[in-house]
C-alpha atoms as a PDB file:
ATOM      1  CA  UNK A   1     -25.546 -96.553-141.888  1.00  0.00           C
ATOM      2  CA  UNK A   2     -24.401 -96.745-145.438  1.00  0.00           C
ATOM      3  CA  UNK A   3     -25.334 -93.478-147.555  1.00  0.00           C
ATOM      4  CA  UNK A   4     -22.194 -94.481-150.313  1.00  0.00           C
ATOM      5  CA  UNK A   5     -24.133 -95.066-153.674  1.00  0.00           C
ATOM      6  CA  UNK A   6     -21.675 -93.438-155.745  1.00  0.00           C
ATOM      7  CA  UNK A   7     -17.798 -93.080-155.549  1.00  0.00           C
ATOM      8  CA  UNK A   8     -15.775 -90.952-157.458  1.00  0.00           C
ATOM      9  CA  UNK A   9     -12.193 -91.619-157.668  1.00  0.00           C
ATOM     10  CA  UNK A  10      -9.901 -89.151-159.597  1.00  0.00           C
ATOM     11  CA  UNK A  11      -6.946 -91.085-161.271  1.00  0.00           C
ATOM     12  CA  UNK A  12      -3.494 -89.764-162.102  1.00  0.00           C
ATOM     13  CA  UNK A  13      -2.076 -93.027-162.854  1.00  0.00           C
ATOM     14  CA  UNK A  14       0.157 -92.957-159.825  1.00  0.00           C
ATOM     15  CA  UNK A  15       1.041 -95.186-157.591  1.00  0.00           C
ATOM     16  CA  UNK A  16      -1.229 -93.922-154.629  1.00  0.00           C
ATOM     17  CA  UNK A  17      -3.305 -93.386-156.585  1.00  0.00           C
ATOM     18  CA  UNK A  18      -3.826 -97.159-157.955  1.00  0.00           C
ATOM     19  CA  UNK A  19      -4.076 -97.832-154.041  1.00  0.00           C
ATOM     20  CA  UNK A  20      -7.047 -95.696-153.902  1.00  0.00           C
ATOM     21  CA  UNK A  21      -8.862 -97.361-156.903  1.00  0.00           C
ATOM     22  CA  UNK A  22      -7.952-100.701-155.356  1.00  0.00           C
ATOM     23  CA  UNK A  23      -9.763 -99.274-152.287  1.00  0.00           C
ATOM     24  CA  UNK A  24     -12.443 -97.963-153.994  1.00  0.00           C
ATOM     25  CA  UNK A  25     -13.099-100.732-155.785  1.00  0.00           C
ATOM     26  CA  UNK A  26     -13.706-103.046-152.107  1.00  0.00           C
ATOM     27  CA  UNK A  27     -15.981-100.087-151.006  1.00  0.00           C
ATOM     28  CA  UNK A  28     -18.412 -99.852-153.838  1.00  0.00           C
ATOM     29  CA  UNK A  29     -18.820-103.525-154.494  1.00  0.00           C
ATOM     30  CA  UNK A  30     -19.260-103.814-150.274  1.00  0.00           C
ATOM     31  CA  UNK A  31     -21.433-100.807-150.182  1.00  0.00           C
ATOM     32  CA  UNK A  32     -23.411-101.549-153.845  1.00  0.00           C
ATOM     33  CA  UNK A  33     -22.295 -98.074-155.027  1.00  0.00           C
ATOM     34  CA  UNK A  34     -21.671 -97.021-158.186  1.00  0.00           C
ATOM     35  CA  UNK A  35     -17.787 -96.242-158.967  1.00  0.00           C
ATOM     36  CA  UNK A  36     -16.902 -93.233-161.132  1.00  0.00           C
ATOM     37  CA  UNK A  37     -13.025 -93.180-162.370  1.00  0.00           C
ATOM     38  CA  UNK A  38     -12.162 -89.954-163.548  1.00  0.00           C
ATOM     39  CA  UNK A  39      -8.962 -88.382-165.112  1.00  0.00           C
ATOM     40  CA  UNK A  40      -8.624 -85.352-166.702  1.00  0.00           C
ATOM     41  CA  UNK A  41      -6.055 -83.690-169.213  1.00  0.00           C
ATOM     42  CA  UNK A  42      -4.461 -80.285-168.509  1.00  0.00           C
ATOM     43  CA  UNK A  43      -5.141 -78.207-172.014  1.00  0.00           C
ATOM     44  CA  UNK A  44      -2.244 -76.178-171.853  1.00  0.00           C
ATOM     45  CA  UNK A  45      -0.026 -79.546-172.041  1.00  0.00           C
ATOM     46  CA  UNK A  46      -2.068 -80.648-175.321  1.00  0.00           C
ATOM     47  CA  UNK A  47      -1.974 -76.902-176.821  1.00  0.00           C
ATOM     48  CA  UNK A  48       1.944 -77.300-176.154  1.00  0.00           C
ATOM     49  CA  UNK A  49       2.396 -80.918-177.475  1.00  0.00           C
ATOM     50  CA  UNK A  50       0.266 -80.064-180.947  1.00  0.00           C
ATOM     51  CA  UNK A  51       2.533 -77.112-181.433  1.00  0.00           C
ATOM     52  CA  UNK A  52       5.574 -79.228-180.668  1.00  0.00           C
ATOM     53  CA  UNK A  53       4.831 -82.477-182.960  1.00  0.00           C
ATOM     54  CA  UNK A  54       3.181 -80.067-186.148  1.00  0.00           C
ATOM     55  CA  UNK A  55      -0.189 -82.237-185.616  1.00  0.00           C
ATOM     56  CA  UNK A  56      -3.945 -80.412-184.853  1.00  0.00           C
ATOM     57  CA  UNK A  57      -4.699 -79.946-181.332  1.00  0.00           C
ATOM     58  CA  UNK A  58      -7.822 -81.634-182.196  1.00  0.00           C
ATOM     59  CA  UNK A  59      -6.354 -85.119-182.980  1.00  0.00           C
ATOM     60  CA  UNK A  60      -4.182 -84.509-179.860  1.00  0.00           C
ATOM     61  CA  UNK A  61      -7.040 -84.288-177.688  1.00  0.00           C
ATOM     62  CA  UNK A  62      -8.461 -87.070-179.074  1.00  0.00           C
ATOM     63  CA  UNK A  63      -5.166 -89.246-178.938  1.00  0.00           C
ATOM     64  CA  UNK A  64      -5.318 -88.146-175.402  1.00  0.00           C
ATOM     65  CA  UNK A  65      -8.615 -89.067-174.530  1.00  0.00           C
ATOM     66  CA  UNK A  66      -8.539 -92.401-175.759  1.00  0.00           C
ATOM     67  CA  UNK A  67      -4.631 -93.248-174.029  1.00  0.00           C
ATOM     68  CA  UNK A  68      -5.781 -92.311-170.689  1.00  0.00           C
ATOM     69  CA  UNK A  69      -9.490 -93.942-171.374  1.00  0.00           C
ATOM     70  CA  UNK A  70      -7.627 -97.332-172.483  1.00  0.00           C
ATOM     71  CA  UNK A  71      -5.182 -96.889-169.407  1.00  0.00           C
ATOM     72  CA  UNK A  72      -8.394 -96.765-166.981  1.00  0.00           C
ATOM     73  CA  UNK A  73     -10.014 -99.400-168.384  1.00  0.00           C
ATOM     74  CA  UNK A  74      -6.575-101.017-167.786  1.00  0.00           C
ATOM     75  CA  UNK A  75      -6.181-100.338-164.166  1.00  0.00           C
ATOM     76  CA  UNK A  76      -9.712-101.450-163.535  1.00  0.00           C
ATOM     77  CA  UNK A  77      -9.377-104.736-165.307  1.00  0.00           C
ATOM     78  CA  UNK A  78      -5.987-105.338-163.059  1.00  0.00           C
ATOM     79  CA  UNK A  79      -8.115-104.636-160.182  1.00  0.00           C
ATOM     80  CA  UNK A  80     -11.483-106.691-161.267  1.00  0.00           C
ATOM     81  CA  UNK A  81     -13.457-103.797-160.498  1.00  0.00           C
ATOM     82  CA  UNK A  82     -16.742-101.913-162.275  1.00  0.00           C
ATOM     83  CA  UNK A  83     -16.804 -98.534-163.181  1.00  0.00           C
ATOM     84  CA  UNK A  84     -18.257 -95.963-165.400  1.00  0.00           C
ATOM     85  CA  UNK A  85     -14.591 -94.180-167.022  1.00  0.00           C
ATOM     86  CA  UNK A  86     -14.982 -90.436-167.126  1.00  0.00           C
ATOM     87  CA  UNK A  87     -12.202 -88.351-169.259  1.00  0.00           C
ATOM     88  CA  UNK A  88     -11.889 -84.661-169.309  1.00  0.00           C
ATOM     89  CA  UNK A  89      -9.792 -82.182-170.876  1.00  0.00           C
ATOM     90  CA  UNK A  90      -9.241 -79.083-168.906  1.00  0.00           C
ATOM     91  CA  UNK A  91      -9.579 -78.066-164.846  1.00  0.00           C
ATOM     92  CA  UNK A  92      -9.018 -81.033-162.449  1.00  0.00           C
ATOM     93  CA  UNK A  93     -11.120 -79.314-159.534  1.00  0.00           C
ATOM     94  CA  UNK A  94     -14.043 -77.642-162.243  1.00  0.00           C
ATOM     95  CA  UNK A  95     -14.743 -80.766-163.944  1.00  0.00           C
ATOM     96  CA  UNK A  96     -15.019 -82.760-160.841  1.00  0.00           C
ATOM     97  CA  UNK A  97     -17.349 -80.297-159.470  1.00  0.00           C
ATOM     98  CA  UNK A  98     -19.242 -80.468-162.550  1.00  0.00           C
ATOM     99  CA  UNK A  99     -19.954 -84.436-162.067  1.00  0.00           C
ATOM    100  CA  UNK A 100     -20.315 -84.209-158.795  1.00  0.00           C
ATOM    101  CA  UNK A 101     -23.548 -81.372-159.367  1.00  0.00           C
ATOM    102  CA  UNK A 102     -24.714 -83.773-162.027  1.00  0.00           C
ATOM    103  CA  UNK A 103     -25.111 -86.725-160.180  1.00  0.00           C
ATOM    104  CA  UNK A 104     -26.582 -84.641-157.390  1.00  0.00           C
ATOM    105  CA  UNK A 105     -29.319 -83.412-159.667  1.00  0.00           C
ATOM    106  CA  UNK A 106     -29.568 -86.788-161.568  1.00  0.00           C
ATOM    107  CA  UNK A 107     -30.428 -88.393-157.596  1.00  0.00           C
ATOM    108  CA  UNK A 108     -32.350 -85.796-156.588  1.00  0.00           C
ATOM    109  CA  UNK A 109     -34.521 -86.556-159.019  1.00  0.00           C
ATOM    110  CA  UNK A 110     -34.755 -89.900-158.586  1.00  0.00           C
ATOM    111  CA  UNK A 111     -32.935 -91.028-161.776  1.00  0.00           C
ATOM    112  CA  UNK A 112     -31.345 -94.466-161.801  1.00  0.00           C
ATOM    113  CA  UNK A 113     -29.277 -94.074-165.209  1.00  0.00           C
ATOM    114  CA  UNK A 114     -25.713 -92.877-163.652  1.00  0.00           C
ATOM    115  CA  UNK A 115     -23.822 -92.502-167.055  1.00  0.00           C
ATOM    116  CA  UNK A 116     -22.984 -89.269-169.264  1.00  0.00           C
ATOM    117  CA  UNK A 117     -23.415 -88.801-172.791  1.00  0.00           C
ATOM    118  CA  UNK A 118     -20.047 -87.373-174.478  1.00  0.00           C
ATOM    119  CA  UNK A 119     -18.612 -86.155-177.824  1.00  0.00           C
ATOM    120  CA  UNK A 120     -15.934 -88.638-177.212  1.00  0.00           C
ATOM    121  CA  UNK A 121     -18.133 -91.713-178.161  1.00  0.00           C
ATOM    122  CA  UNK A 122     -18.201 -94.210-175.512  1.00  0.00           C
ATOM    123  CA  UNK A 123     -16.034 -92.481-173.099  1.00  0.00           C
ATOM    124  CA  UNK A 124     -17.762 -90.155-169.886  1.00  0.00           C
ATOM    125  CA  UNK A 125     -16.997 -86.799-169.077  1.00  0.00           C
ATOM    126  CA  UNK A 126     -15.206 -86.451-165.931  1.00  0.00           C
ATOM    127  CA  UNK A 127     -12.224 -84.546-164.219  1.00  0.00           C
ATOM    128  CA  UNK A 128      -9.383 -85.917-162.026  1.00  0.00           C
ATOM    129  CA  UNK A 129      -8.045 -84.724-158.547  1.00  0.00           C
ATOM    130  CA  UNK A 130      -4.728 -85.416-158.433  1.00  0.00           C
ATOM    131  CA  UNK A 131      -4.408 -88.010-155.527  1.00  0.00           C
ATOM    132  CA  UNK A 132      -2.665 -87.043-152.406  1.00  0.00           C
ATOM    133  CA  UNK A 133      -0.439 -88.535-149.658  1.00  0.00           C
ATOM    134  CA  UNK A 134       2.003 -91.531-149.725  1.00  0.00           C
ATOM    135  CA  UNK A 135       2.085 -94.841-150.257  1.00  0.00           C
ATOM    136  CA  UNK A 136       2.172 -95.551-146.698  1.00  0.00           C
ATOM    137  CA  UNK A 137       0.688 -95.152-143.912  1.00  0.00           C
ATOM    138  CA  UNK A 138      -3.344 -95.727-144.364  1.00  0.00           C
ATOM    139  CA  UNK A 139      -2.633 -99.253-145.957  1.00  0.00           C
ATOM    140  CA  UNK A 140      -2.614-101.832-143.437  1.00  0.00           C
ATOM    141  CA  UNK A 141      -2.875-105.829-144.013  1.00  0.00           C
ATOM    142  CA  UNK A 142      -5.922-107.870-142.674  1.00  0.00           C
ATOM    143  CA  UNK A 143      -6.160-111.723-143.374  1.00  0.00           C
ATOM    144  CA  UNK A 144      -3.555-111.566-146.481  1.00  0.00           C
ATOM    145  CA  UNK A 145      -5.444-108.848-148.075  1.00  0.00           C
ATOM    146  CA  UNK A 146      -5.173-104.671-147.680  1.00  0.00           C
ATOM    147  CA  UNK A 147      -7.385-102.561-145.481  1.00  0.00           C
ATOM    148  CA  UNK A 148      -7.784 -99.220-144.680  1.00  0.00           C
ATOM    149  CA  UNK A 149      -6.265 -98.009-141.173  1.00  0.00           C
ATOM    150  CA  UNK A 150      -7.506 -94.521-141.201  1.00  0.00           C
ATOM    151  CA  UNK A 151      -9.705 -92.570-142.809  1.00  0.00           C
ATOM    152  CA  UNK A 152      -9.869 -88.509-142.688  1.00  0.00           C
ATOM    153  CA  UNK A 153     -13.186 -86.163-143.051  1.00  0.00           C
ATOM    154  CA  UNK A 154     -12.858 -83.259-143.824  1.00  0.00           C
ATOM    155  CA  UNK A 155     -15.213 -81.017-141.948  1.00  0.00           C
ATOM    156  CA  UNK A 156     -17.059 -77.429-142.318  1.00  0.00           C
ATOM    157  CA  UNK A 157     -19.990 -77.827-139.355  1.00  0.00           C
ATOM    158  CA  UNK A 158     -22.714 -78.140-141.873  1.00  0.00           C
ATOM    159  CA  UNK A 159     -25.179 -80.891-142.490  1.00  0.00           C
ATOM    160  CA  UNK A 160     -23.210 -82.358-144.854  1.00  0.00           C
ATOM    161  CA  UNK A 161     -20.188 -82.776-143.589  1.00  0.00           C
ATOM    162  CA  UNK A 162     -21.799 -84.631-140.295  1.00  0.00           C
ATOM    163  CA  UNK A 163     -23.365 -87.409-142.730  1.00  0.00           C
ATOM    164  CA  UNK A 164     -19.836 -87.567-143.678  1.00  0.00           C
ATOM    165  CA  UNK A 165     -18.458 -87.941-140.791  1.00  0.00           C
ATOM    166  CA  UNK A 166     -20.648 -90.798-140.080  1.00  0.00           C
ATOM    167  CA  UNK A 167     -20.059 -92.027-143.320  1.00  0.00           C
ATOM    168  CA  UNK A 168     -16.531 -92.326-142.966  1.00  0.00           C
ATOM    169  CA  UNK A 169     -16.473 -93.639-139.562  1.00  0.00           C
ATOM    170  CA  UNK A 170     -18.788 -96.500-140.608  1.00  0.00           C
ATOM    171  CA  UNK A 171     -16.294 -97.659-143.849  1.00  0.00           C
ATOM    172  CA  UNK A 172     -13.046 -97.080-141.140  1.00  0.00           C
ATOM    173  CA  UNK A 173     -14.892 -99.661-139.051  1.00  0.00           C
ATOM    174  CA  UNK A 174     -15.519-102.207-141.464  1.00  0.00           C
ATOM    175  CA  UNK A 175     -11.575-102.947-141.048  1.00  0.00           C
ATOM    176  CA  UNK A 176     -11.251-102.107-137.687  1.00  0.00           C
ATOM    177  CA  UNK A 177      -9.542 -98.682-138.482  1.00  0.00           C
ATOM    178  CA  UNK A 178     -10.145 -95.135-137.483  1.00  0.00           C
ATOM    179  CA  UNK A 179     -11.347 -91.577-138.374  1.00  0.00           C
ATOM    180  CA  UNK A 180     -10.210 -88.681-138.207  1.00  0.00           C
ATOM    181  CA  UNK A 181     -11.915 -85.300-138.453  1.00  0.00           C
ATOM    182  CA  UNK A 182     -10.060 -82.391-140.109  1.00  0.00           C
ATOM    183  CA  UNK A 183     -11.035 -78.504-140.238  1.00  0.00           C
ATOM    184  CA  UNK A 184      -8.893 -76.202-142.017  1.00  0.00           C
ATOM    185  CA  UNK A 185      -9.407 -72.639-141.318  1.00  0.00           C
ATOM    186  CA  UNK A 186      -8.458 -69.949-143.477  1.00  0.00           C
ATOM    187  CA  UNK A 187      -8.010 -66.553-142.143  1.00  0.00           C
ATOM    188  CA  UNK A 188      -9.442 -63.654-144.038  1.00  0.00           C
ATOM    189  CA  UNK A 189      -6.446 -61.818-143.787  1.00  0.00           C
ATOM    190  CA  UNK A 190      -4.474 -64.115-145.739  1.00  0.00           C
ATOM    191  CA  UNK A 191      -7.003 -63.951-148.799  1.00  0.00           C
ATOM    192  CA  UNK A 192      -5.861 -62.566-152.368  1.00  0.00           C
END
């Protein structure tokens, strides 16, 4: 029951989050999925650092993009994974909804080219979801190399969510691990 044929993993250079590329990396290649690596760069920090060093914010952001582009390219190469880099400036959550609607169009149509056309040359638009959790925990050892001990889905009762739910329970059992299914409910009354 494998559904995975692209992964998108949203880099912030930390620690766990290196764990979860390494991760990533073992579930595309096992799955034949495409990886996505995806960081993005908050625009009020480059507005701030242009005024600071007396240099265009334009030069910034493209300073910016290439340093985190070479430092992907960087973490994959340590991991001897493939991936298409994507690097963003602005919104960590819009951008990676943006992707994420892309390649849902681009498969819905039946389209096999999974790469993005930038301004930044070479480099793929993208966005970056801060990773989350510790470096604990999840990471397990199995015959000298790291697994995955437990996987969460998050769930909202629709369609979707049940493939994932699936999904996840069928990577969590490729290393013996489990799954866990998470609903979080937010009450209208404590809505802004």
């Amino acid at each position: 029951m494998n559904q995975l044929h692209s992964i998108i993993v949203g880099v912030d250079f930390s620690r766990c989050s290196q764990k979860v590329l390494t991760h990533a990396v073992r579930l595309a290649q096992w799955n034949g999925a495409q990886l996505h690596l995806i960081h993005v760069i908050d625009e009020l920090v480059l507005i701030d650092l242009a005024e600071a060093v007396k240099v265009p914010l334009a030069e910034v952001r493209a300073q910016a993009a290439r340093t985190a582009a070479h430092e992907l390219e960087a973490s994959l190469l340590k991991i001897g994974g493939h991936a298409t880099i994507h690097v963003e400036i602005g919104s960590p959550i819009d951008e990676i909804l943006k992707l994420v609607r892309r390649g849902r169009r681009r498969f819905a149509r039946g389209g096999s080219e999974r790469r993005f056309r930038t301004s930044l040359g070479s480099w793929n638009i993208g966005g970056q979801m801060p990773a989350q959790g510790s470096d604990h925990g999840a990471l397990g050892q199995h015959r000298g190399r790291r697994v995955v001990s437990t996987i969460v889905a998050g769930v909202d009762f629709s369609p979707t969510s049940q493939v994932a739910i699936k999904q996840a329970h069928h990577v969590a059992s490729i290393d013996g691990g489990l799954t866990h299914c998470l609903h979080v409910y937010d009450p209208p009354w404590n809505r802004r």
